[in-house]
Structure formats: structure tokens, C-alpha cells
C-alpha atoms as a PDB file:
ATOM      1  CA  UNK A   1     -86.820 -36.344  50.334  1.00  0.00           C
ATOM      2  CA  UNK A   2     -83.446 -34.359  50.689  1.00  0.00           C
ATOM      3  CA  UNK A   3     -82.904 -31.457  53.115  1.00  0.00           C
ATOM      4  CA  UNK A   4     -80.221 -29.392  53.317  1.00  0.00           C
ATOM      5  CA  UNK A   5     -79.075 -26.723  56.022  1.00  0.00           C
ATOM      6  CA  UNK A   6     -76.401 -24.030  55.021  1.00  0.00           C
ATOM      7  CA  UNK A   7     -74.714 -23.638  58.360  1.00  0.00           C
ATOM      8  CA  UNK A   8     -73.300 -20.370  59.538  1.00  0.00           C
ATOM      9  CA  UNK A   9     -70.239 -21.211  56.971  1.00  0.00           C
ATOM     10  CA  UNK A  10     -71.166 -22.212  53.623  1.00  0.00           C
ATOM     11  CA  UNK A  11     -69.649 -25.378  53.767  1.00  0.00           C
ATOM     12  CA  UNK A  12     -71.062 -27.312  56.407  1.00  0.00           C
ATOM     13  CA  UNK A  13     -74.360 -29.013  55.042  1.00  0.00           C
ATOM     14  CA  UNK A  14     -76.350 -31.413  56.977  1.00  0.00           C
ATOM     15  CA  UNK A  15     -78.813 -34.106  54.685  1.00  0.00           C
ATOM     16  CA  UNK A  16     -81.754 -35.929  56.320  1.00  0.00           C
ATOM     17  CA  UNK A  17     -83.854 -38.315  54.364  1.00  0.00           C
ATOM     18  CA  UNK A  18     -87.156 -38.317  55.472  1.00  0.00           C
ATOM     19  CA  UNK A  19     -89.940 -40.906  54.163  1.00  0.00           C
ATOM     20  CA  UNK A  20     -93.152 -39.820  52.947  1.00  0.00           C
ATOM     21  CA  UNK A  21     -96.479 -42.172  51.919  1.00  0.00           C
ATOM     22  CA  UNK A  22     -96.755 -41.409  48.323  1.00  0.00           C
ATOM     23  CA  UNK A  23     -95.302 -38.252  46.048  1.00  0.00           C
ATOM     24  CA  UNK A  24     -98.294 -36.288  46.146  1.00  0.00           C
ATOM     25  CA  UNK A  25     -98.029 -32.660  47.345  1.00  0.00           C
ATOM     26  CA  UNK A  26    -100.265 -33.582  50.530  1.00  0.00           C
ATOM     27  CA  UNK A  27     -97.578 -35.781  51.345  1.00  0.00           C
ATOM     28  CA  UNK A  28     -94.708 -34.077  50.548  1.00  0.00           C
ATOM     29  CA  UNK A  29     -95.622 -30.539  51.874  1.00  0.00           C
ATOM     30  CA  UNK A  30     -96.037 -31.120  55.663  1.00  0.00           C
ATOM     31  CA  UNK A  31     -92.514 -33.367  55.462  1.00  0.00           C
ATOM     32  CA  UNK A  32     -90.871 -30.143  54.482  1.00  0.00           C
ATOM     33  CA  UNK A  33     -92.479 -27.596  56.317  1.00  0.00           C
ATOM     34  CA  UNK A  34     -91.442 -30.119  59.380  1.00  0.00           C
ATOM     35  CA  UNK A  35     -87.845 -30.560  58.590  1.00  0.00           C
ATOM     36  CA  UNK A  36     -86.657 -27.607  56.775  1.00  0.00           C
ATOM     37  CA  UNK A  37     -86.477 -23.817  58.371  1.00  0.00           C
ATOM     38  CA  UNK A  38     -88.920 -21.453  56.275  1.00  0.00           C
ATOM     39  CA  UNK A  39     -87.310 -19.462  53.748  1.00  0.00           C
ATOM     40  CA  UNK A  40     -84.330 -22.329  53.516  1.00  0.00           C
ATOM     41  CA  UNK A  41     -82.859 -22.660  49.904  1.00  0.00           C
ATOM     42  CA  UNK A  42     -83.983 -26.140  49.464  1.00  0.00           C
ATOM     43  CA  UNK A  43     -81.298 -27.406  46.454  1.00  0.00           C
ATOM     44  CA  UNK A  44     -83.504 -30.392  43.944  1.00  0.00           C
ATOM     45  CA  UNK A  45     -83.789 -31.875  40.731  1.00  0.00           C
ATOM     46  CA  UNK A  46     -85.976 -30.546  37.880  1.00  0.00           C
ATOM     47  CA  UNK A  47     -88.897 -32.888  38.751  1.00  0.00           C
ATOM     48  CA  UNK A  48     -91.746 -30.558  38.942  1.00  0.00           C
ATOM     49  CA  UNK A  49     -93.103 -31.748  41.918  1.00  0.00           C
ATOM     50  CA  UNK A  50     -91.054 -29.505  44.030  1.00  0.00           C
ATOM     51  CA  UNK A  51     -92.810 -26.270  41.762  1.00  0.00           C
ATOM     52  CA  UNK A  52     -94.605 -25.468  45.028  1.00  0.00           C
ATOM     53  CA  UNK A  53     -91.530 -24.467  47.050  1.00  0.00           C
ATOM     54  CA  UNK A  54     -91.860 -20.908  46.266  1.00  0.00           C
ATOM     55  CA  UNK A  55     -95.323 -20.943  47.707  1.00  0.00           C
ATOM     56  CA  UNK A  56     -94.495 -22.486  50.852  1.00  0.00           C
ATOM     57  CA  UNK A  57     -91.909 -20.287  51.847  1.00  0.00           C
ATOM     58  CA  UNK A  58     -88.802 -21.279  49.970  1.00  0.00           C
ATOM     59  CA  UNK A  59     -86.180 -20.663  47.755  1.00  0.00           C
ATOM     60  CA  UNK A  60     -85.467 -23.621  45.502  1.00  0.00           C
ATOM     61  CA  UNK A  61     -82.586 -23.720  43.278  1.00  0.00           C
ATOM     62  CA  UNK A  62     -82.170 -26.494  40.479  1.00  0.00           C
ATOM     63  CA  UNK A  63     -79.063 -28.471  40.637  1.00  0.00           C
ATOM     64  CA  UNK A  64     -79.899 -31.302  38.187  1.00  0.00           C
ATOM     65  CA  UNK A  65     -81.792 -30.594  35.258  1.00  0.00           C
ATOM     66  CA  UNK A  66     -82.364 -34.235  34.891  1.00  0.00           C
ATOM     67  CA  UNK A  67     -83.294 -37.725  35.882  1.00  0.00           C
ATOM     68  CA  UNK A  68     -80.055 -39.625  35.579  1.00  0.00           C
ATOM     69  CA  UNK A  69     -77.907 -39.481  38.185  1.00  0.00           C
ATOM     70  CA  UNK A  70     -74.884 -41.406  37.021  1.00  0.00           C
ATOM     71  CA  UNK A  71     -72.798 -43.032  40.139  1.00  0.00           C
ATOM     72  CA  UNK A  72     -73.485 -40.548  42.459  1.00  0.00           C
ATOM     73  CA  UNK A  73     -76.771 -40.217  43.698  1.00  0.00           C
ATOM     74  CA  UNK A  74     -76.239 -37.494  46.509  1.00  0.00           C
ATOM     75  CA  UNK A  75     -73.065 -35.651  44.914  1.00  0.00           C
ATOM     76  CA  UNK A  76     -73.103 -32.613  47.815  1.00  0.00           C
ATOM     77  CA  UNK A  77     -72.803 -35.132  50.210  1.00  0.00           C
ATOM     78  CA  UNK A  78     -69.279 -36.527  48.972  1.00  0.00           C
ATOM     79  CA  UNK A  79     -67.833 -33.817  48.318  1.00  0.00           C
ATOM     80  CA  UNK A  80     -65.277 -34.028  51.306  1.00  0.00           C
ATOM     81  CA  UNK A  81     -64.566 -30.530  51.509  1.00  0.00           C
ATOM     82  CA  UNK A  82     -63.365 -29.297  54.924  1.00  0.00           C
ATOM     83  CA  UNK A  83     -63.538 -26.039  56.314  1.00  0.00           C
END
């Protein structure tokens, strides 16, 4: 799992990988509601297991619309843009 925090500037981000038993919503839910602030935009794939954001309190926006991730795997992370 991937969370991101916009800071008070837009371009300071902070990722924290958290590990969770299985993929199932009852898994995934409580990780997020314990690491990300309610009504975060939380940035994902398409995988339609994060559908349920909305309902929990945030605003997910789609930055992959697919599986493959080529050489990058965490492309926000690399970006090396200062502010």
C-alpha cells in the first residue's frame, strides 16, 4: 500500500509502504484509515480494489490506468523535483 501526503507546497510528498495480511477490503481499509488523514487525495492504479475510497472519506484520483509499470514502479517518488 502507497500513501501519499501533499504538504503545505505541492511538491513535497512523503510515501510510506505499509504491509497488510491479504488484499481484501477488511485488510486494506483499517491500513488506510490508520496512515492516511481523512479526506486525503489518495493517488492509485485502476485496480478496483481501491473503489471504496470515496466511501471512506477520500478522494482518489487514477494515475495508472493499468497493470504494467515499466521500470519505474513508484514514478512520483523519482521525480527529483525541488522546491
Amino acid at each position: 500500500m502507497l500513501r501519499t501526503n501533499l504538504g503545505q507546497r505541492a511538491c513535497r510528498q512523503t510515501f510510506r509502504l505499509t504491509r497488510v495480511a491479504d488484499a481484501s477490503a477488511r485488510s486494506r481499509e483499517p491500513a488506510i484509515a490508520a496512515a492516511i488523514e481523512f479526506g486525503s487525495q489518495v493517488r492509485t492504479d485502476d485496480w478496483k480494489g481501491y473503489n471504496g475510497l470515496d466511501r471512506l472519506g477520500y478522494r482518489r484520483r487514477i494515475v495508472r490506468s493499468d497493470a504494467e509499470v515499466g521500470e519505474n514502479l513508484l514514478p512520483l517518488a523519482n521525480r527529483g523535483r525541488r522546491c
